[in-house]
Protein backbone atom coordinates (compact mmCIF):
# COMPACT_ATOMS: atom_id res chain seq x y z
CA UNK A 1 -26.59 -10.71 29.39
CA UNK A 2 -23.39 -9.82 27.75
CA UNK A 3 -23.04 -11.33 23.90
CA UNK A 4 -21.39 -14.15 22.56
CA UNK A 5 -18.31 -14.10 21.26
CA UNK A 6 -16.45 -15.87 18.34
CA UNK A 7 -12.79 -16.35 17.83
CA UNK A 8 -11.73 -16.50 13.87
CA UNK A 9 -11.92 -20.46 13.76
CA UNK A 10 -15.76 -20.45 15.47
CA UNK A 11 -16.81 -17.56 12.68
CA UNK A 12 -15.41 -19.88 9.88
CA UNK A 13 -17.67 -22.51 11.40
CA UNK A 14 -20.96 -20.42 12.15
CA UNK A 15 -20.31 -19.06 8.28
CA UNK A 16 -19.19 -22.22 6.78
CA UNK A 17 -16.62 -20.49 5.13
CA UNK A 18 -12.40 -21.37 5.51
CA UNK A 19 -9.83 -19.40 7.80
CA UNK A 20 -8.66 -17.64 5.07
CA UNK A 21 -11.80 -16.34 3.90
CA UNK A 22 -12.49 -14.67 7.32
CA UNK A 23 -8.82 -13.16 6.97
CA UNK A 24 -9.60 -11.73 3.82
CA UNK A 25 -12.89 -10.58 4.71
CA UNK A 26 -11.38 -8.51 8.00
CA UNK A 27 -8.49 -7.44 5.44
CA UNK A 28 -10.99 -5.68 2.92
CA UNK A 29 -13.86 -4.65 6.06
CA UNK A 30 -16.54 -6.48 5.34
CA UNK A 31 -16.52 -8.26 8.90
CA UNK A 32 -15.54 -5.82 12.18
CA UNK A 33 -13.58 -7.87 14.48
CA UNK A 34 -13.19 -6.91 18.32
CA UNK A 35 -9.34 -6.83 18.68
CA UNK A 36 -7.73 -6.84 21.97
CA UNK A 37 -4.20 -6.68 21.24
CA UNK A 38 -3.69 -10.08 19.16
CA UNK A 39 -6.28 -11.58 20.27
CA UNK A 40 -9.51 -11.41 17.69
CA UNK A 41 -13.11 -11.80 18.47
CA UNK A 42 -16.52 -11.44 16.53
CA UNK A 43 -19.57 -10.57 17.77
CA UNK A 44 -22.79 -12.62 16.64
CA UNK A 45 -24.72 -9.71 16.16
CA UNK A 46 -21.50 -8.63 13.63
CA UNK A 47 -21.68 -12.69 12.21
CA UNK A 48 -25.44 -12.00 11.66
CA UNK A 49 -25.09 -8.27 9.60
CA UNK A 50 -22.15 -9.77 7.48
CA UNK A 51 -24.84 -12.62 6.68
CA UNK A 52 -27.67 -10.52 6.11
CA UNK A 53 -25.66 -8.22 4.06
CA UNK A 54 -24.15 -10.90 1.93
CA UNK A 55 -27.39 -11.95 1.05
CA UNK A 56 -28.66 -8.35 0.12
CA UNK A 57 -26.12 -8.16 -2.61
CA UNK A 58 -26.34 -11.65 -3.51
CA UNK A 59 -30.00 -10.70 -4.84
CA UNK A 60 -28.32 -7.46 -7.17
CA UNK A 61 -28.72 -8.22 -10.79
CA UNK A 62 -24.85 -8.50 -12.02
CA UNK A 63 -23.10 -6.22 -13.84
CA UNK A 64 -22.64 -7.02 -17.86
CA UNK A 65 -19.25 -7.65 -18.81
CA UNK A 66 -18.02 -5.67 -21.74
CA UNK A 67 -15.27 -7.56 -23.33
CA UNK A 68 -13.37 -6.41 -26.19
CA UNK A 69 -11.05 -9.13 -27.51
CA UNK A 70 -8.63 -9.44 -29.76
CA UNK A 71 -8.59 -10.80 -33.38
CA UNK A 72 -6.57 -14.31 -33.35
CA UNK A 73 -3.28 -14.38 -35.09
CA UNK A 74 -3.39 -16.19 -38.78
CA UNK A 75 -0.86 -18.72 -37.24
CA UNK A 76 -3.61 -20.06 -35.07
CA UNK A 77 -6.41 -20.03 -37.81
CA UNK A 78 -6.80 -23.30 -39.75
């Protein structure tokens, strides 16, 4: 049985997620569209890695932000 297929707007849905967010996503490769000319389809098995992955680095400790900032200007010091 051949695999079901998602246009951009049904992704958004199954993700919950906007139309542009999808866009970006296939901009930077974290989703792998099928792409037949201009027309754009996602796999559910791909819909199902991009979850499972997203959740794998959602569990990642972040990163510490090292911030060095300026001293504030006597002007602004009351």
């Amino acid at each position: 049985m051949p695999e079901k297929l998602y246009t951009k707007m049904q992704a958004a849905e199954y993700l919950q997620c906007s139309l542009s967010t999808i866009n970006r996503r296939i901009k930077t490769g974290d989703l792998k569209p099928l792409k037949n000319g201009r027309i754009v389809r996602f796999t559910e098995s791909e819909l199902e890695r991009f979850v499972h992955d997203s959740n794998q680095s959602d569990t990642a400790e972040p990163m510490p932000v090292e911030k060095e900032t300026a001293p504030l200007p006597d002007s602004w010091k009351k």
